[in-house]
Protein backbone atom coordinates (compact mmCIF):
# COMPACT_ATOMS: atom_id res chain seq x y z
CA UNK A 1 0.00 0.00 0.00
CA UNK A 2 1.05 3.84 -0.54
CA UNK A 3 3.34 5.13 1.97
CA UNK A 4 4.02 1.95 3.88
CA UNK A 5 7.59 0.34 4.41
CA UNK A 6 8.71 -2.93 2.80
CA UNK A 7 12.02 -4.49 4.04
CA UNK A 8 15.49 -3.96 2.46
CA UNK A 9 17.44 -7.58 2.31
CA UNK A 10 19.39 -7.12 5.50
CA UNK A 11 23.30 -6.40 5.78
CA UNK A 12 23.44 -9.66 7.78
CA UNK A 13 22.10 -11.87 5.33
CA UNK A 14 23.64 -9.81 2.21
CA UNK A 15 26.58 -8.01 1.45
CA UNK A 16 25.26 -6.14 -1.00
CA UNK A 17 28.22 -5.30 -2.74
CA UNK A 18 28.99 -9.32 -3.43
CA UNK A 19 25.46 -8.64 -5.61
CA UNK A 20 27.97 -6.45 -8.20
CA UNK A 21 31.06 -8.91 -7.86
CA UNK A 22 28.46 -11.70 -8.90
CA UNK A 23 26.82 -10.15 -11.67
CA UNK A 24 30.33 -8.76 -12.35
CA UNK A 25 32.64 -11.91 -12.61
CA UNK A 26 30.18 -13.60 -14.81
CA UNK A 27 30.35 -11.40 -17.65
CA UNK A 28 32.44 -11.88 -20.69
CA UNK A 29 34.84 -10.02 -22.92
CA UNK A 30 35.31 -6.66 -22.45
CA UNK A 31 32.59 -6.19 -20.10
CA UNK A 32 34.59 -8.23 -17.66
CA UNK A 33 37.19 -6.22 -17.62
CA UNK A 34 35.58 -2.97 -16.97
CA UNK A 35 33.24 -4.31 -14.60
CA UNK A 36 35.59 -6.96 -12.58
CA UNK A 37 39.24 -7.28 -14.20
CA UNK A 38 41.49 -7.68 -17.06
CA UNK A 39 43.40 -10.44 -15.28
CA UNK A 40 40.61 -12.49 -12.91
CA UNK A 41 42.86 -15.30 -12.69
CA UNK A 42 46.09 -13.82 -11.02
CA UNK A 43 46.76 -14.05 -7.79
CA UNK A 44 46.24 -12.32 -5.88
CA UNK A 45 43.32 -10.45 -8.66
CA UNK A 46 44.38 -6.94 -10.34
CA UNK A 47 40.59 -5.36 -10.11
CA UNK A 48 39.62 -2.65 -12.65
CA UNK A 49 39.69 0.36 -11.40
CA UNK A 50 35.85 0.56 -11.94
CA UNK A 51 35.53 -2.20 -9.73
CA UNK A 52 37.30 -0.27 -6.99
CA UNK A 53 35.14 2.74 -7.76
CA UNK A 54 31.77 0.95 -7.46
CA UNK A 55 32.67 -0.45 -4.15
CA UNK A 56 33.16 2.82 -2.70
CA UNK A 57 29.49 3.81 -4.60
CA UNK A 58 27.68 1.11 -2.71
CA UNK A 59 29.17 2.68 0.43
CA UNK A 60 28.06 6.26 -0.03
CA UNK A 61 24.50 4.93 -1.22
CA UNK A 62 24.65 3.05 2.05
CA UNK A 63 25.68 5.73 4.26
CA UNK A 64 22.58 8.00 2.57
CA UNK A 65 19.63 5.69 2.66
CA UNK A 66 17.79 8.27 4.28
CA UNK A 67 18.93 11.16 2.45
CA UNK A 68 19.38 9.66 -1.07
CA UNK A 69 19.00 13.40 -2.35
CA UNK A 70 22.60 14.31 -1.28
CA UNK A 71 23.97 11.10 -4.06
CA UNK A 72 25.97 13.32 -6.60
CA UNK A 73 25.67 11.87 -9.85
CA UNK A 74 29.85 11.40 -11.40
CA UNK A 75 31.03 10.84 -14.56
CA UNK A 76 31.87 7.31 -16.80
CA UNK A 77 33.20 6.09 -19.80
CA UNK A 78 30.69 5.54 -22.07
CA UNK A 79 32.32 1.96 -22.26
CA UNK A 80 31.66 1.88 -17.94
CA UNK A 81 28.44 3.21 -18.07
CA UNK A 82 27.08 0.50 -21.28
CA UNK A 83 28.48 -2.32 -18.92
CA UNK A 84 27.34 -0.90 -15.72
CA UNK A 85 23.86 -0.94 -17.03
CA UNK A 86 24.37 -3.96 -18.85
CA UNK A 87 24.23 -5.91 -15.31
CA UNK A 88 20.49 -5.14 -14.85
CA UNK A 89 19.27 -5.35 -18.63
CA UNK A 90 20.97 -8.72 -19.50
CA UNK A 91 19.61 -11.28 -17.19
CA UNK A 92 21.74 -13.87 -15.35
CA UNK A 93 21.98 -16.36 -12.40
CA UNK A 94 22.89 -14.13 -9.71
CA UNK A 95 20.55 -10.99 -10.79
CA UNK A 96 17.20 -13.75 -10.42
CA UNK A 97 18.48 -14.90 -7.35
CA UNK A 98 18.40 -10.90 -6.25
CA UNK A 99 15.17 -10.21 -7.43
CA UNK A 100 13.80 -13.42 -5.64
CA UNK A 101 15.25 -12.95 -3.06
CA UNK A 102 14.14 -8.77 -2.20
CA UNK A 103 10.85 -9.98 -2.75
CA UNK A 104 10.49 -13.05 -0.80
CA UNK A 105 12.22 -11.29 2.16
CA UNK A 106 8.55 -9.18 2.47
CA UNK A 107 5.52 -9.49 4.19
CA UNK A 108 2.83 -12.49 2.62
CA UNK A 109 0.93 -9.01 1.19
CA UNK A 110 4.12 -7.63 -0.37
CA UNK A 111 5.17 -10.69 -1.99
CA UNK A 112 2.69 -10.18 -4.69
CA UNK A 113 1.48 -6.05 -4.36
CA UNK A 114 3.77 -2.95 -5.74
CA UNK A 115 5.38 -1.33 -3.12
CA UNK A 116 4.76 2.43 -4.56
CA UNK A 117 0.90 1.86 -4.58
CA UNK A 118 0.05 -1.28 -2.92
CA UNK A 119 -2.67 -1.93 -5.67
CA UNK A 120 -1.64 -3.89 -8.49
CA UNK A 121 0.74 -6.95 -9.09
CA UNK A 122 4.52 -6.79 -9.21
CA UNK A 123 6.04 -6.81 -12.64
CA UNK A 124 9.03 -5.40 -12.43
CA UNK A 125 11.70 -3.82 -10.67
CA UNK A 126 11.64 -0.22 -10.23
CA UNK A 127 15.32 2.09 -9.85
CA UNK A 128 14.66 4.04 -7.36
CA UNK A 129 17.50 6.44 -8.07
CA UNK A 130 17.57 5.93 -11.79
CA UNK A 131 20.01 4.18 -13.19
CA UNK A 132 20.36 6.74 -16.34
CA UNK A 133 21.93 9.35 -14.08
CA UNK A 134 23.15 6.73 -11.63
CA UNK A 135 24.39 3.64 -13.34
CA UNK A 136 26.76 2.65 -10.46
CA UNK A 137 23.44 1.70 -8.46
CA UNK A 138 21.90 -0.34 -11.52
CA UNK A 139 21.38 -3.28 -9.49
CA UNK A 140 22.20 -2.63 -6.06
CA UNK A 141 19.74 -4.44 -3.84
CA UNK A 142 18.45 -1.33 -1.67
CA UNK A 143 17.50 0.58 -5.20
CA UNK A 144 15.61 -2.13 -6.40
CA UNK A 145 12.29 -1.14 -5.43
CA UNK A 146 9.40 -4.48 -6.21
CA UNK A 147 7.01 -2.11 -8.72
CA UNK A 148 3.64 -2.47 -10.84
CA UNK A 149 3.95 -1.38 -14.63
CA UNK A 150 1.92 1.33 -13.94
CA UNK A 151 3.73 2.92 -10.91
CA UNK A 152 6.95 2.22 -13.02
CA UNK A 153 6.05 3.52 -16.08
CA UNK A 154 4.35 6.98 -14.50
CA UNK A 155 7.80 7.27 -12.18
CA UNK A 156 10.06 6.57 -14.84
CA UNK A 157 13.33 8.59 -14.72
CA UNK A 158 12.40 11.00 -11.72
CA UNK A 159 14.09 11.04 -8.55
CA UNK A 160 14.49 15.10 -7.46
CA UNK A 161 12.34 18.22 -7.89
CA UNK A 162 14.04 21.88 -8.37
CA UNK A 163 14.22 22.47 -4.94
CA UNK A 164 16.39 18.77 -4.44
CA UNK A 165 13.91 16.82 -2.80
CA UNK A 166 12.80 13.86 -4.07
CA UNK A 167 9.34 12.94 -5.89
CA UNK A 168 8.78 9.39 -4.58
CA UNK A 169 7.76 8.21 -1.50
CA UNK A 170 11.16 5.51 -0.68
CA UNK A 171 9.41 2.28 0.89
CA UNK A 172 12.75 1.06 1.89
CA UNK A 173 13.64 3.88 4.31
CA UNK A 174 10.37 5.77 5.09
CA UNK A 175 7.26 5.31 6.97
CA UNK A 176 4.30 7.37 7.03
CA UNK A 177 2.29 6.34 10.57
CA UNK A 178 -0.29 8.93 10.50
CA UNK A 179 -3.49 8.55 8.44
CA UNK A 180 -2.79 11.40 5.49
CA UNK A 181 -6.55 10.29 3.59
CA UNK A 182 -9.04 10.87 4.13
CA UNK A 183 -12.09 8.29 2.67
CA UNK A 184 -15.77 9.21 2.24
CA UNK A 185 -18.44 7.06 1.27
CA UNK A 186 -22.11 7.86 -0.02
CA UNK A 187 -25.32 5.99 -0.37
CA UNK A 188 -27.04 6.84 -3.54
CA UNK A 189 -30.69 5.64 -3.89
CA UNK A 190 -31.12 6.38 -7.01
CA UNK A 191 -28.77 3.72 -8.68
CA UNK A 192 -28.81 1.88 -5.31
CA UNK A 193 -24.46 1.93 -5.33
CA UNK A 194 -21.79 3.51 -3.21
CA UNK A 195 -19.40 6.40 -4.14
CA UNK A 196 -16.08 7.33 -2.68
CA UNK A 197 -14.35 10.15 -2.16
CA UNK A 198 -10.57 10.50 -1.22
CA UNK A 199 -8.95 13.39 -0.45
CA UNK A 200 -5.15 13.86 0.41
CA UNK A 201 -4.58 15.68 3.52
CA UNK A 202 -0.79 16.04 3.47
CA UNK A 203 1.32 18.64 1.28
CA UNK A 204 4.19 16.41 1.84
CA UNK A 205 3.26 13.54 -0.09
CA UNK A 206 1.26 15.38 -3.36
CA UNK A 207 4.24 14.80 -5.68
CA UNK A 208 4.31 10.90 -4.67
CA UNK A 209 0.31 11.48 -5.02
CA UNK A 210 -0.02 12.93 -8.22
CA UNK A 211 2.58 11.34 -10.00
CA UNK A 212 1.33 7.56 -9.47
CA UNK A 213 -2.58 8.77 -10.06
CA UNK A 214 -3.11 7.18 -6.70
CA UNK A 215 -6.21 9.21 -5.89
CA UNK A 216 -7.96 8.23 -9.35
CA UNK A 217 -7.09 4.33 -8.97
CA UNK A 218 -7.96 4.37 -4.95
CA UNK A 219 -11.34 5.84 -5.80
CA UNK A 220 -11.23 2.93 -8.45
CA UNK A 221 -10.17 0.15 -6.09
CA UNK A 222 -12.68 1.57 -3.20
CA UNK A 223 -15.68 0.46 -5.28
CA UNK A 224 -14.07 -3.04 -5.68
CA UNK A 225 -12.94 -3.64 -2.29
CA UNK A 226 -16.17 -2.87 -1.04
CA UNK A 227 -18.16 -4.68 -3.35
CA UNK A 228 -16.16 -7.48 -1.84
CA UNK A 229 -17.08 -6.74 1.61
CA UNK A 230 -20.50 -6.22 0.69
CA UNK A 231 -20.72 -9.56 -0.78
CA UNK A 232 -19.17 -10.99 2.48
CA UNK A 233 -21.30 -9.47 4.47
CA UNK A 234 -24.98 -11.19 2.38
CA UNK A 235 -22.93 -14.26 2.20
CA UNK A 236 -22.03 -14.23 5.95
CA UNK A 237 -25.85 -13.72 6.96
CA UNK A 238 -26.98 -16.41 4.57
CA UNK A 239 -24.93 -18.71 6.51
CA UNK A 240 -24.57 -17.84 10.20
CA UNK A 241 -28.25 -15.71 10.95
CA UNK A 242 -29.75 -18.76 12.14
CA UNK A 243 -27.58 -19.58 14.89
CA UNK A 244 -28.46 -15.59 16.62
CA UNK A 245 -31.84 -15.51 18.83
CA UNK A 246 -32.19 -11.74 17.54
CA UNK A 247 -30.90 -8.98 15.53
CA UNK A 248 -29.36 -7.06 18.05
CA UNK A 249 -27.30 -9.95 18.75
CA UNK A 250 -26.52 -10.86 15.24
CA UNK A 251 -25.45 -6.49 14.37
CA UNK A 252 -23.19 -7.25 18.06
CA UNK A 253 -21.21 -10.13 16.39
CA UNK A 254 -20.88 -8.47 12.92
CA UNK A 255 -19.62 -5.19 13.86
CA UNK A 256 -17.19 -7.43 15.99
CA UNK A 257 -16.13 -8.82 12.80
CA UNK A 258 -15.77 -6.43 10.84
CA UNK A 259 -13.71 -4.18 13.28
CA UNK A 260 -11.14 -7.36 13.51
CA UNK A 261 -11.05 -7.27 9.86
CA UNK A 262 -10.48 -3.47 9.93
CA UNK A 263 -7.47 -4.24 12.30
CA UNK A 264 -5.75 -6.97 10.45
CA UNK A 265 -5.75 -4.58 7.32
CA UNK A 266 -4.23 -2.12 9.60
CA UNK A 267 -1.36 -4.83 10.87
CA UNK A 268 -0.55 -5.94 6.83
CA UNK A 269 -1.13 -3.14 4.96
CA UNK A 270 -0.62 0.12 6.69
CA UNK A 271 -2.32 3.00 8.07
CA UNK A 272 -2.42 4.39 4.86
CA UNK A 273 -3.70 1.45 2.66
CA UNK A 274 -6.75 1.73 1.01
CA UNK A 275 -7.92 -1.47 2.06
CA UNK A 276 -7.55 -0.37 5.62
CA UNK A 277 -9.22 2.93 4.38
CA UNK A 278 -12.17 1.30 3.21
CA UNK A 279 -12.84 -1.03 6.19
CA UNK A 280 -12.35 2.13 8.60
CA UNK A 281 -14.52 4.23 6.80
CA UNK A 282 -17.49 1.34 6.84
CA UNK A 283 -17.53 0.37 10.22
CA UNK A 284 -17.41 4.17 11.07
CA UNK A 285 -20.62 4.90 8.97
CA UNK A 286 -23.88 4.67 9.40
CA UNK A 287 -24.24 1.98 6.81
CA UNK A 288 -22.50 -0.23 8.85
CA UNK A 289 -25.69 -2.21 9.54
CA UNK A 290 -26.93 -5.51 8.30
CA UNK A 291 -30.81 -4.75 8.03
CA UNK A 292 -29.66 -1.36 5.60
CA UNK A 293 -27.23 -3.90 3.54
CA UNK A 294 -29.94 -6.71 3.72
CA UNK A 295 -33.02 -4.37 2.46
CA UNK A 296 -31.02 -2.90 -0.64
CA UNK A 297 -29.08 -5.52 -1.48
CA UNK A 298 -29.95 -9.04 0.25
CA UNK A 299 -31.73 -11.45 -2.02
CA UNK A 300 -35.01 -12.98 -1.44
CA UNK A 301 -33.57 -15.74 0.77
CA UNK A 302 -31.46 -13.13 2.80
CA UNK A 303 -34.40 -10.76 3.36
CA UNK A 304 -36.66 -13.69 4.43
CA UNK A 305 -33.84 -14.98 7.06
CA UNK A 306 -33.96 -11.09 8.38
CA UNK A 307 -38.04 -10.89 8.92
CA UNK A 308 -37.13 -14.06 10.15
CA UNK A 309 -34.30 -12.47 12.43
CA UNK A 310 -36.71 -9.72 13.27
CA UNK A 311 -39.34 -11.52 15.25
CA UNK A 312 -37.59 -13.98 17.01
């Protein structure tokens, strides 16, 4: 989900440098040499000189993870910079083993969900500081952010505004606790639906905001997520209504629910998810009531079970 933190593979499990000497001492030719060494098989090895340089890189990068805005982009060969970015766009052993691995090391929710948006499906690994302007960091582990197409498509090649600080959120290294949406939700009769409104309540976060369209495609997701819950809800009462000696006790047990639900989006998905978002906003409404959800939407057999309900 937006704003939340995923985990970096950890310095104890990974030295992330031996990512770059992997990649590196599998290449061939001349790549080799620029990236690793013109000699690999003396004793003890003559590294390039790039090879010496990037080592420092992953240092700096390391030292900044909270301030990757102070990086200062150098200069390469065209030769170093081809090869440098030829680690991430040629695939190889040690490169799937890194992606694998950054992505395994999450939660069960961010195994599968963006990081930038927490919405759609991971396809792809975003640079976080690009590696256009930044080709030393083309496949260091902490700058390979797990991405949708859509959230790495809109970010693309931006990192830093005119002012120096940075567009994007950084899951890695920042965490957003307070609630900065604010969800609405509306009954309309006339179609007998929902609508949602989101609003952003944070200046800090409106380049992150507008960039990824996450307003548009949380309004989007709302609908669906509570559609879901909705159908829950009906098929919940079909099953369990006849075990309750009343309404009152029935409306005790499902608010119950639902609140626990509420929570556990909290716990997996952030303050800030719009899963959480929607479940908060319900149980805080005054449609959070099963006789409402049961007259406009129930079925035959779910409206029966509540006259039912009723006069027990």
């Amino acid at each position: 989900m937006v704003l939340d933190t995923i985990v970096p593979i950890s310095k104890l499990d990974e030295v992330t440098f031996n990512v770059y000497k992997d990649v590196a001492v599998n290449k061939r030719g001349s790549r080799k040499k620029i990236l690793y060494s013109s000699d690999p098989k003396s004793r003890p090895i003559i590294y390039s000189n790039l090879y010496r340089k990037i080592e420092q890189k992953y240092r700096i990068y390391e030292l900044r993870t909270n301030s990757l805005e102070l990086l200062m982009e150098d200069t390469f060969l065209d030769e170093e910079k081809e090869a440098l970015q030829h680690c991430y766009s040629s695939s190889s052993k040690a490169l799937s083993e890194l992606k694998e691995k950054i992505i395994q090391s999450q939660s069960k929710f961010y195994q599968s969900k963006c990081a930038y948006c927490g919405i759609d499906s991971i396809s792809c690994m975003d640079h976080y500081v690009p590696k256009e302007k930044f080709p030393e960091y083309s496949i260091h582990p902490y700058n390979l952010i797990p991405s949708c197409e859509t959230c790495n498509t809109k970010k693309g090649k931006l990192f830093l505004q005119s002012n120096g600080t940075r567009y994007i959120f950084n899951p890695y290294f920042e965490k957003e606790e307070n609630k900065v949406f604010n969800l609405k939700m509306n009954y309309l009769s006339k179609n007998n639906s929902f609508s949602f409104y989101i609003e952003l309540n944070s200046e800090k976060y409106n380049k992150h905001v507008e960039i990824l369209n996450i307003i548009k495609r949380y309004n989007v997701e709302a609908i669906n997520i509570f559609d879901n819950l909705k159908t829950e809800v009906l098929s919940s009462f079909s099953a369990h209504s006849s075990m309750y000696s009343s309404l009152t006790m029935y409306e005790k047990n499902f608010r119950k629910e639902i609140k626990k639900s509420r929570d556990r989006k909290l716990n997996e998905r952030g303050t800030n998810s719009i899963d959480f978002l929607v479940y908060d906003c319900f149980l805080m409404s005054e449609y959070c009531n099963v006789k409402f959800l049961i007259e406009k939407f129930g079925g035959s057999c779910e409206k029966q079970e509540l006259e039912n309900l009723l006069t027990r």
